[in-house]
Protein backbone atom coordinates (compact mmCIF):
# COMPACT_ATOMS: atom_id res chain seq x y z
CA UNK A 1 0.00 0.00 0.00
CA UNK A 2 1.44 3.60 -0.88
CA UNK A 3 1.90 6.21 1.99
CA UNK A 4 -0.21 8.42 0.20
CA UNK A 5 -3.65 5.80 0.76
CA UNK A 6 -2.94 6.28 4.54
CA UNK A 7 -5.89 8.34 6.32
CA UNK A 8 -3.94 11.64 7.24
CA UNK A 9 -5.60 10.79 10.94
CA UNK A 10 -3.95 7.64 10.90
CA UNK A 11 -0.36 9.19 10.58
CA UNK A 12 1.91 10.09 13.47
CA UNK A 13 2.76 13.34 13.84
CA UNK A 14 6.05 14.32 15.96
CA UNK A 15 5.12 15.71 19.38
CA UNK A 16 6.15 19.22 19.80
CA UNK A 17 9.10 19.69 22.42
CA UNK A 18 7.73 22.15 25.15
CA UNK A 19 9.54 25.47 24.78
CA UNK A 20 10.51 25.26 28.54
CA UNK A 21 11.99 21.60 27.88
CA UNK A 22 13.65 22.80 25.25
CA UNK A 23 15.57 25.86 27.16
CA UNK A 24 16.37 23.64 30.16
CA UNK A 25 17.88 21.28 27.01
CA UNK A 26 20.02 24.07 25.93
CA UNK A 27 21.04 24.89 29.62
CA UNK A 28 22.17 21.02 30.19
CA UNK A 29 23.87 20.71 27.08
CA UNK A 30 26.00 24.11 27.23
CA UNK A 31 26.73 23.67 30.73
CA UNK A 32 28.56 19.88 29.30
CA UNK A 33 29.74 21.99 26.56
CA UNK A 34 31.25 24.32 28.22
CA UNK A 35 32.89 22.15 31.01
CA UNK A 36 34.40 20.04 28.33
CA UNK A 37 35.89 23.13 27.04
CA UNK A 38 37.31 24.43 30.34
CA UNK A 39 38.40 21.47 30.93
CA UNK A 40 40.07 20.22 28.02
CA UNK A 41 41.12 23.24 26.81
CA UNK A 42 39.19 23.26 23.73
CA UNK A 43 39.45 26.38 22.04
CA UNK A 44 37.70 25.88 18.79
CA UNK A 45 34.11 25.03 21.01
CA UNK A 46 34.83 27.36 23.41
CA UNK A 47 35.20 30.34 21.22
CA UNK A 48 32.03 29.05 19.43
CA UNK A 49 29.90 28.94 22.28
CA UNK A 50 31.09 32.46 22.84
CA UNK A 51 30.09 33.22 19.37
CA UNK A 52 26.15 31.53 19.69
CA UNK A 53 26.03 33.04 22.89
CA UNK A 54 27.03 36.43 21.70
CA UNK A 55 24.96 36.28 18.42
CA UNK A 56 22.22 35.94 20.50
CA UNK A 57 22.13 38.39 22.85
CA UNK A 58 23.28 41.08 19.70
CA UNK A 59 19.99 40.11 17.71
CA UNK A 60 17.82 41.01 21.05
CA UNK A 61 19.75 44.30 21.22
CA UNK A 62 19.12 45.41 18.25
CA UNK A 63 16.02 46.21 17.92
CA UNK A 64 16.00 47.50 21.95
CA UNK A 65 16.18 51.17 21.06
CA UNK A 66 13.33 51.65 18.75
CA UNK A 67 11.66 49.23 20.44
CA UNK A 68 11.81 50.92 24.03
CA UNK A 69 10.76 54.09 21.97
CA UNK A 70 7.59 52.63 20.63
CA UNK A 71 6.34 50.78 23.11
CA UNK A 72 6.78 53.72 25.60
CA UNK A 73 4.61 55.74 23.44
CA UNK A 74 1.87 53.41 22.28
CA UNK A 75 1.88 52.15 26.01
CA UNK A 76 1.02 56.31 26.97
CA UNK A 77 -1.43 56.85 24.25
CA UNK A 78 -3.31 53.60 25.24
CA UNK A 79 -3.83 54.72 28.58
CA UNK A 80 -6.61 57.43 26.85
CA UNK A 81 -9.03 54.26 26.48
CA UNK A 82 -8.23 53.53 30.04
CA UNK A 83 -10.90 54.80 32.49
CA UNK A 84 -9.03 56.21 35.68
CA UNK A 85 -5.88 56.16 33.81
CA UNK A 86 -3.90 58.58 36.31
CA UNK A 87 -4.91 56.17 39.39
CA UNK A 88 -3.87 52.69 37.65
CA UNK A 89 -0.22 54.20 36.66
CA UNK A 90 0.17 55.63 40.43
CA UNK A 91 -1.19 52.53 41.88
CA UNK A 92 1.57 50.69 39.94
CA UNK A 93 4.28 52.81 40.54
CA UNK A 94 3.73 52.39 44.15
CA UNK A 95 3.65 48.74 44.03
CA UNK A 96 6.95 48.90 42.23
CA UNK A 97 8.28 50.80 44.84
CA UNK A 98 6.78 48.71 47.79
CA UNK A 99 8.23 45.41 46.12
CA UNK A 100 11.58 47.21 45.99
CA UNK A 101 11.38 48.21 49.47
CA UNK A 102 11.07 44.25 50.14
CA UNK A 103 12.97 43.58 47.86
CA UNK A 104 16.67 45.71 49.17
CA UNK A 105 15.43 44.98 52.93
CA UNK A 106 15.78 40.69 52.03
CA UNK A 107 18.96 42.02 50.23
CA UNK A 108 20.41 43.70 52.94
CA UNK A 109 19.21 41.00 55.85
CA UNK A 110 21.14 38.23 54.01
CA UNK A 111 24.47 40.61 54.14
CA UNK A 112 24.64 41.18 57.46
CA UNK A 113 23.81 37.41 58.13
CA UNK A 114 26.38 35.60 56.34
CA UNK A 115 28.91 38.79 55.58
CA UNK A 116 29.51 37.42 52.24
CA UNK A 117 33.26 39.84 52.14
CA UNK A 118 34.69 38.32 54.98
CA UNK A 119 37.63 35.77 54.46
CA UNK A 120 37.80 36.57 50.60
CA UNK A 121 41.21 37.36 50.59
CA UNK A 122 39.94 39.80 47.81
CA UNK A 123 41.93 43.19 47.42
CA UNK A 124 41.31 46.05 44.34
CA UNK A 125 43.89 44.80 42.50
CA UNK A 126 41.88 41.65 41.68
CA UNK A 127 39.40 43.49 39.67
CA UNK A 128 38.97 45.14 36.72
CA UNK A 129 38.07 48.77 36.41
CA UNK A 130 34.35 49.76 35.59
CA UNK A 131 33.90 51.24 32.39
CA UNK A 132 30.50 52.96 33.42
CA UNK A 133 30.06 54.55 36.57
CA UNK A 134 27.14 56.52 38.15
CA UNK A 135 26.13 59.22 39.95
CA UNK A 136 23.12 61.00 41.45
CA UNK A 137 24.22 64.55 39.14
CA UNK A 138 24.68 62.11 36.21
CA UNK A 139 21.96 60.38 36.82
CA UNK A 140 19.52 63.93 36.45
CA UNK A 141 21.59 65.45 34.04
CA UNK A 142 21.92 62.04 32.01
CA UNK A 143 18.09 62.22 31.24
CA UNK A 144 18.00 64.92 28.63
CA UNK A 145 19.35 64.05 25.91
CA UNK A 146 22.04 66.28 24.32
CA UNK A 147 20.56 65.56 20.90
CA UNK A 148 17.59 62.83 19.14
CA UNK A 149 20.51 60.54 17.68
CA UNK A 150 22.71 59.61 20.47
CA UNK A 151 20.52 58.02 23.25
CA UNK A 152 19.40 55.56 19.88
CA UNK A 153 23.87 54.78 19.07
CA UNK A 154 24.79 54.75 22.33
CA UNK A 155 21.77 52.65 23.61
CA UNK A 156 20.82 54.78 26.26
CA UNK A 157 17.76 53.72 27.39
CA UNK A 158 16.61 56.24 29.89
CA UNK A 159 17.21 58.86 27.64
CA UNK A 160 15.01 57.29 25.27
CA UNK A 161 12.34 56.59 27.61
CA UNK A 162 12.11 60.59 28.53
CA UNK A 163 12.10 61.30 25.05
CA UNK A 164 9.19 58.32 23.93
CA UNK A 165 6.98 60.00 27.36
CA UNK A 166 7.45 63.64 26.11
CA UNK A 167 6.33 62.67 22.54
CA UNK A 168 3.71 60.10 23.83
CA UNK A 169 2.50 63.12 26.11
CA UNK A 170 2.53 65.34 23.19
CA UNK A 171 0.89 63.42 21.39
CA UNK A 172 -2.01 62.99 23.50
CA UNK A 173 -2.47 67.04 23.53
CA UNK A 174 -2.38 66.80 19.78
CA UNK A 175 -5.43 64.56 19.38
CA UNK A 176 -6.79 63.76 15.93
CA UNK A 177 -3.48 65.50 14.77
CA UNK A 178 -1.55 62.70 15.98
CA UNK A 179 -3.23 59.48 14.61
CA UNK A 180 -1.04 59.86 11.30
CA UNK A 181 1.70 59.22 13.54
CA UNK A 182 0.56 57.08 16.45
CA UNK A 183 -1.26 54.58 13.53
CA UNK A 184 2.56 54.29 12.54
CA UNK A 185 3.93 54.12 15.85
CA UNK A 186 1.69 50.80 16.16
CA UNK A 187 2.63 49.37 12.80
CA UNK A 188 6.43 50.30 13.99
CA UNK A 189 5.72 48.00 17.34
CA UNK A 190 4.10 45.38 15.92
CA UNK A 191 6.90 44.80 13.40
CA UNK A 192 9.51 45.10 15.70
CA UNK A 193 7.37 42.35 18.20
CA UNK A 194 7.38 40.20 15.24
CA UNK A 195 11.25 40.16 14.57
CA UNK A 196 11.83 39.46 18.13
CA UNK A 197 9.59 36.31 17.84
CA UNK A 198 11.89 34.92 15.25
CA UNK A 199 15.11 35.76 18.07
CA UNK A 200 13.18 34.21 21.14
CA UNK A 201 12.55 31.11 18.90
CA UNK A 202 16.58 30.99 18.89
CA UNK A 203 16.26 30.83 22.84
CA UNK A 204 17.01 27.48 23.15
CA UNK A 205 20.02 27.51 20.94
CA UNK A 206 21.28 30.65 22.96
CA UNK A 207 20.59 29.62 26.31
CA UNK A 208 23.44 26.79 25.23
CA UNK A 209 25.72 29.18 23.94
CA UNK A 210 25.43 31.75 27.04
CA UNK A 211 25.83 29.07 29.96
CA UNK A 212 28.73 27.50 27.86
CA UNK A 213 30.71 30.51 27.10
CA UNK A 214 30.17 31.71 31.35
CA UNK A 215 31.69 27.98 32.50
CA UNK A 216 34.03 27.91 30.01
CA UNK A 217 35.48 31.40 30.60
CA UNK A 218 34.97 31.48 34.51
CA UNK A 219 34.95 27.69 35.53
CA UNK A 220 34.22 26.41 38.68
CA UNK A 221 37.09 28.13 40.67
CA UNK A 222 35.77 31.53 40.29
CA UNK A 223 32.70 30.59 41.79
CA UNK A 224 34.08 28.90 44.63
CA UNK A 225 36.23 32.43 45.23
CA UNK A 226 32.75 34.16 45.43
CA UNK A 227 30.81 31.17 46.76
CA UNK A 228 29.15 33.27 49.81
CA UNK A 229 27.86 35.98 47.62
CA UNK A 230 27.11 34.25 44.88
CA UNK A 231 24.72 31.96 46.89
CA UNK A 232 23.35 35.54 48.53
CA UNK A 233 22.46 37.05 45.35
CA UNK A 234 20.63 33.41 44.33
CA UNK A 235 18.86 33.29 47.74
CA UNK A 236 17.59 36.44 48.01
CA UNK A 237 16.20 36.11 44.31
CA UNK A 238 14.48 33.56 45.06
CA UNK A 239 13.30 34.23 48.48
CA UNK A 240 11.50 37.65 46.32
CA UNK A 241 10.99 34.79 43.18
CA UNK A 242 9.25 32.11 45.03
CA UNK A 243 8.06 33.90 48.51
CA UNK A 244 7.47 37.35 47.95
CA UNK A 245 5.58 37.14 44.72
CA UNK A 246 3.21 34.34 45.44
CA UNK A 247 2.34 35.84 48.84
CA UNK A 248 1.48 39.47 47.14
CA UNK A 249 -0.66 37.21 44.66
CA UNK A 250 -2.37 35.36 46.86
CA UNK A 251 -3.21 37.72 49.84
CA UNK A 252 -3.46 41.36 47.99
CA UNK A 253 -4.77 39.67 44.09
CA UNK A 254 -6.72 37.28 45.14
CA UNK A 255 -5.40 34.61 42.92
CA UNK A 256 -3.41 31.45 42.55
CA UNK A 257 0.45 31.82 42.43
CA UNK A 258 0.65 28.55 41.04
CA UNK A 259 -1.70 29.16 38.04
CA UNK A 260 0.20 33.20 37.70
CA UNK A 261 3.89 31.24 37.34
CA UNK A 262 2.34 28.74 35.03
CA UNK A 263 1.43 31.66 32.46
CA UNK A 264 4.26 34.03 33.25
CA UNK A 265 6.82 30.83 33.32
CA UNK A 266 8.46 31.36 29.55
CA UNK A 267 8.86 35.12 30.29
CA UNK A 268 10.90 34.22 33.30
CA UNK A 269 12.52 31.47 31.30
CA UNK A 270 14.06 34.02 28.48
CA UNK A 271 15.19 36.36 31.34
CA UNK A 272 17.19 34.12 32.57
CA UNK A 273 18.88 32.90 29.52
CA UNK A 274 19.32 36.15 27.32
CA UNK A 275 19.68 38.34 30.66
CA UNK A 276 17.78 41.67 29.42
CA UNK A 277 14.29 42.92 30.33
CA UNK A 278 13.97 45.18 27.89
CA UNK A 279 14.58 42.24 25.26
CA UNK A 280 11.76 39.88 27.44
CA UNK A 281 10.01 42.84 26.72
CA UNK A 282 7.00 41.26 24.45
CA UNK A 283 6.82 37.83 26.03
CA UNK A 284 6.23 39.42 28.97
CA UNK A 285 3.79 41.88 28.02
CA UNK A 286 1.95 38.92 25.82
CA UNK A 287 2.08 36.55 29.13
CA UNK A 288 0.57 39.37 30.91
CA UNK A 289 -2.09 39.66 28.54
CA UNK A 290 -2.53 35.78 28.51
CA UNK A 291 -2.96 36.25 32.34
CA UNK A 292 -6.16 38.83 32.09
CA UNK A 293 -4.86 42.06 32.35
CA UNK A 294 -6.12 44.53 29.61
CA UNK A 295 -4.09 45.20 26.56
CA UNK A 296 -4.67 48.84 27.40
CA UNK A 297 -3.65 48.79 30.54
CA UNK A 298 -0.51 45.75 29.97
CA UNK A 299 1.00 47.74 27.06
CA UNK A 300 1.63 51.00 29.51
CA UNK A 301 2.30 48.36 32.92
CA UNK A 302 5.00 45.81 31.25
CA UNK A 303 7.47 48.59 29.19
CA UNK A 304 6.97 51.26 32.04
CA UNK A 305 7.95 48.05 34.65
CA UNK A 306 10.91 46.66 31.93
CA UNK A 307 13.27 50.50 32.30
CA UNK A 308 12.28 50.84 35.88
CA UNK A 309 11.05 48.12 37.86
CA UNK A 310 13.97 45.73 38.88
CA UNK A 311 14.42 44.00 42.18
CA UNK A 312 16.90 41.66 41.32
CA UNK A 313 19.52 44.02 39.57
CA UNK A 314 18.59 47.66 41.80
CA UNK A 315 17.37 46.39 45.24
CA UNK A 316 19.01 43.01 46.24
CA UNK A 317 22.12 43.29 44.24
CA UNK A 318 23.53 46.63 45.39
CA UNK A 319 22.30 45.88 48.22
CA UNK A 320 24.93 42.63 48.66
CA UNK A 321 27.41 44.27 46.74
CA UNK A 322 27.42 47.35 48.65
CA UNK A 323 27.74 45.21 52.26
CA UNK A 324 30.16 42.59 50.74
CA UNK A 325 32.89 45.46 49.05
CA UNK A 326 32.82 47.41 52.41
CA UNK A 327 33.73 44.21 54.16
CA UNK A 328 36.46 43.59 51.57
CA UNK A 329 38.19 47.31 52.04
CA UNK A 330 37.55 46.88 55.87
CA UNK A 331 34.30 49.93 55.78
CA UNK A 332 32.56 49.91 58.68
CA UNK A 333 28.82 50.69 57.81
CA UNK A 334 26.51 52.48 59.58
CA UNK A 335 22.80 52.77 59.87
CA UNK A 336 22.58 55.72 57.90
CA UNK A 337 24.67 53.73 55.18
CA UNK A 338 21.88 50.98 55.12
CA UNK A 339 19.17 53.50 54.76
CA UNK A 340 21.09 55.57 51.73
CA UNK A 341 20.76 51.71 50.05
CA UNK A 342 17.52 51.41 50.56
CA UNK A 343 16.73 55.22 49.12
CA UNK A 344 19.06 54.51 46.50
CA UNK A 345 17.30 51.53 45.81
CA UNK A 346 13.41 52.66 45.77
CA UNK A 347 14.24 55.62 43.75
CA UNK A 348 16.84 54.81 41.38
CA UNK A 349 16.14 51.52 39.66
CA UNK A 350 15.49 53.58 36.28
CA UNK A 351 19.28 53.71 35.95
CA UNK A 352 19.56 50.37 35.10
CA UNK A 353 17.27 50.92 32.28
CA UNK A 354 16.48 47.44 31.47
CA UNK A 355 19.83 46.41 29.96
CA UNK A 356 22.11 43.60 31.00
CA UNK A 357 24.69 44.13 34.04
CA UNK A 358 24.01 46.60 36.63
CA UNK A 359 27.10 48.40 36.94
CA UNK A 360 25.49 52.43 36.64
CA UNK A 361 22.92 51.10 39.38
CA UNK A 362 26.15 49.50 41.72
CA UNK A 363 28.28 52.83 41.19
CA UNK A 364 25.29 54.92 42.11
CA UNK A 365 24.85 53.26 45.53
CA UNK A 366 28.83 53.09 46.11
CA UNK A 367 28.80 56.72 45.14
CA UNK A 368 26.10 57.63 47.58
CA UNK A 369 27.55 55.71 50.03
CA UNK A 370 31.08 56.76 49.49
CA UNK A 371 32.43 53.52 49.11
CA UNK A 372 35.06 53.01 46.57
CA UNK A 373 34.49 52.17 43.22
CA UNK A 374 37.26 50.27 42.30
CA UNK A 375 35.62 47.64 44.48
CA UNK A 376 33.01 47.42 41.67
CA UNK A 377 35.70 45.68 39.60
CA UNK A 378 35.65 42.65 41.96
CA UNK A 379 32.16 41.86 40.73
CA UNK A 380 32.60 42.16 37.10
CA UNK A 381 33.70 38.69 36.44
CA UNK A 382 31.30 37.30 38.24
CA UNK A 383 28.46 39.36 37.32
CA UNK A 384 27.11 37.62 34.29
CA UNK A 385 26.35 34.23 36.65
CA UNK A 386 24.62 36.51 38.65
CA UNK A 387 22.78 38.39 36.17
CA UNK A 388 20.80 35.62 34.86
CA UNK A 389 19.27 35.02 38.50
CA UNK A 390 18.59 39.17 38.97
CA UNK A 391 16.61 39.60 35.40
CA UNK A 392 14.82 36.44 35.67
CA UNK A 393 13.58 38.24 39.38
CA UNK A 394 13.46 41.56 37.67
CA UNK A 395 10.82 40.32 34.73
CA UNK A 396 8.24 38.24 37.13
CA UNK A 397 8.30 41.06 39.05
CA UNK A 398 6.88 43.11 35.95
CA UNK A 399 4.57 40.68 35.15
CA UNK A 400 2.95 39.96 39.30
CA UNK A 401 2.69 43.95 39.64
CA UNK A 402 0.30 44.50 36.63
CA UNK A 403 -1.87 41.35 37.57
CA UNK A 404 -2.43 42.84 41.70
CA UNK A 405 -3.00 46.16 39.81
CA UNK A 406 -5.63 44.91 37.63
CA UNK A 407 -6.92 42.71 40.47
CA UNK A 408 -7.20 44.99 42.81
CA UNK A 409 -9.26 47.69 40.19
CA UNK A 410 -11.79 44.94 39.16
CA UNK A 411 -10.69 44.83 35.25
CA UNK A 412 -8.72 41.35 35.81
CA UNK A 413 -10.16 38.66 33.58
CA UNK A 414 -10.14 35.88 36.20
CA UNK A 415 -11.44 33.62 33.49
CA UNK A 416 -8.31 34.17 31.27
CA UNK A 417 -6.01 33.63 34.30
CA UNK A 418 -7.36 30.51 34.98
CA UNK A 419 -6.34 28.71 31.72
CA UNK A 420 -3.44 31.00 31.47
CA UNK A 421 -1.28 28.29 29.08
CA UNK A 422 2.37 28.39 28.94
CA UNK A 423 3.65 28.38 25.33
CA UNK A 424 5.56 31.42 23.94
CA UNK A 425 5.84 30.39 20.50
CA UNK A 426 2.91 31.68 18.83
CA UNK A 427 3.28 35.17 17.78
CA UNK A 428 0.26 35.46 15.82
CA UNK A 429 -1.95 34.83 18.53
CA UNK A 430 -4.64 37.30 19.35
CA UNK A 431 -5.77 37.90 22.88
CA UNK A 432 -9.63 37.97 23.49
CA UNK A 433 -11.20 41.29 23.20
CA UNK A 434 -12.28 42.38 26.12
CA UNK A 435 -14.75 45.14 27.20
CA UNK A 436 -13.08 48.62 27.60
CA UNK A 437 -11.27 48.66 30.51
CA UNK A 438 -12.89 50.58 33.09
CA UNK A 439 -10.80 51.10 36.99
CA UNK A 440 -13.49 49.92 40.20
CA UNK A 441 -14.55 53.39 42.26
């Protein structure tokens, strides 16, 4: 009998490979890989890991600039179909605030409990020097931009996020004037969403290439060297991860942490791996949407959270770093120290803008605290292990904040949260229309 005579319900089709199964396959594999390398002194697969790996992250970068742009001022202009606009963004911004006051004070409580400095045998001459520092004046002065071009080549974000609110603001005044412009602001997005589907289909394939490349370069002994704080940084992620989060969901939302991590799961996934927020960007937003929170209100919520809300890189990282480089230069901190990390760490995530590393958002806190900054070359080579933990943290955090908001205002489709489904991989899905979203009284 020919194959073609066979009922088409009668053939097997190959199961699709969860996209979860398939980045914990590319973290097993490139963590092999990249011991192998290490430890055979491979060159040829380590530098090629380092090439996947960097390939990677470069095609999420590159569309980060325009991207940030749009989506800040679509997310703005949305907010006009948004009944009680003005209360929904305040109530969010003080929930990111809140969860980074947690979030530095878990941060700060594990430093003082295991003094993860002590006994390093770590001195200033065992780092490297920062290449970007920070400062409160820079910090205020860095926001306007000197001209339109350079925030978009030199990939600074929070310049491009004050420029994307002044012309999302503007264009808001403007009216009828400004559909021309906002209807191509929204074809803009949605092509730029649609490239980045094509990268985060590459996850996988990157994930190996990123873990390889760390092991191979760093290997085992620098993590040893670092072991204390290292295991901090993990720790207090997930204490914020896995204790904070669900508790927020289930005693201020009103829903089921289980069923929230089951949706928001692949967003958390990619942070991990490609270690930006800003590139997570539209898997979280669309997870966020899958959960039940308007588009209207999810498309201002998820970019405003992905350049400023991060409690993994701006509250419990400096927060460790800070305590564990005045233990290694022998500072003796005081209360008023611990406070001017919280501050530092409430008001001035935005500097870490959503990008890998958070070196600006380190110097800023050593700066305020007038610790030196050569100690912020000690953490350099460890800091891409411990980035992975920080933005995975950073991005669930952007997702549970806009699901309490929504669930606390009544517009939270409880329905779609409940069969919230997991897979990323679909970027032509549409979610459900919903009514117009309208804030409780």
């Amino acid at each position: 009998m020919s194959t073609s005579a066979v009922p088409a319900r009668d053939r097997r089709r190959i199961p699709s490979v969860p996209f979860w199964v398939q980045i914990l396959l590319g973290l097993v594999c490139g963590a092999l890989l990249g011991w192998l390398a290490h430890s055979q002194d491979i060159h040829w697969l380590g530098a090629t890991l380092d090439k996947i790996g960097h390939l990677f992250v470069q095609l999420l970068k590159l569309a980060v600039a325009p991207l940030v742009f749009f989506a800040i001022v679509v997310s703005i202009t949305n907010l006009r179909n948004v009944s009680n606009a003005a209360r929904l963004a305040t109530r969010t911004l003080l929930w990111f605030m809140a969860t980074s006051l947690i979030a530095v004070v878990i941060g700060l409580a594990l430093g003082l409990i295991t003094h993860p400095g002590s006994g390093t045998g770590l001195t200033a001459a065992d780092g490297a020097k920062p290449q970007h520092t920070g400062s409160w004046l820079d910090f205020i002065t860095g926001i306007l931009p000197t001209d339109v071009i350079t925030p978009f080549t030199q990939l600074n974000v929070l310049q491009i996020v004050f420029m994307a609110a002044v012309v999302g603001i503007a264009s808001l005044q403007l009216g009828d004037k400004a559909k021309p412009f906002l209807s191509l602001s929204n074809s803009i997005l949605a092509l730029l969403q649609k490239a980045l589907w094509w990268v985060i289909r590459l996850a996988p394939l990157g994930s190996l290439g990123l873990i390889g490349n760390a092991i191979n370069t760093y290997g085992w002994n620098l993590i040893k060297q670092y072991a204390t704080f290292t295991v901090d940084i993990y720790v207090g992620c997930a204490l914020v991860l896995f204790g904070v989060y669900p508790l927020l969901l289930a005693t201020v939302a009103k829903v089921n942490p289980v069923r929230f991590y089951r949706g928001a799961w692949p967003a958390v996934q990619l942070a991990f791996v490609s270690r930006s927020s800003v590139g997570t960007m539209p898997l979280t937003q669309r997870v966020t949407e899958r959960l039940g929170v308007p588009r209207e209100y999810a498309s201002f919520a998820v970019p405003f959270g992905a350049t400023t809300k991060m409690d993994g890189c701006a509250s419990i990282y400096p927060a460790l770093a800070a305590i564990f480089i005045a233990e290694v230069f022998g500072v003796h901190l005081q209360l008023r120290d611990y406070l001017l990390i919280v501050f530092v760490s409430v008001i001035g995530s935005a500097a870490t803008a959503g990008l890998t590393g958070a070196t600006v958002m380190l110097t800023l806190t050593l700066s305020t605290l007038g610790l030196p900054l050569a100690g912020v070359g000690l953490l350099l080579a460890i800091d891409p292990i411990l980035d992975m933990m920080r933005t995975a943290t950073n991005v669930a955090g952007q997702a549970v904040i806009p699901v309490m908001v929504a669930s606390r205002e009544g517009i939270l489709d409880r329905q779609a949260f409940d069969h919230a489904h997991a897979s990323p991989l679909d970027e032509d899905e549409e979610t459900p229309a919903r009514e117009p979203v309208a804030a409780a009284a």
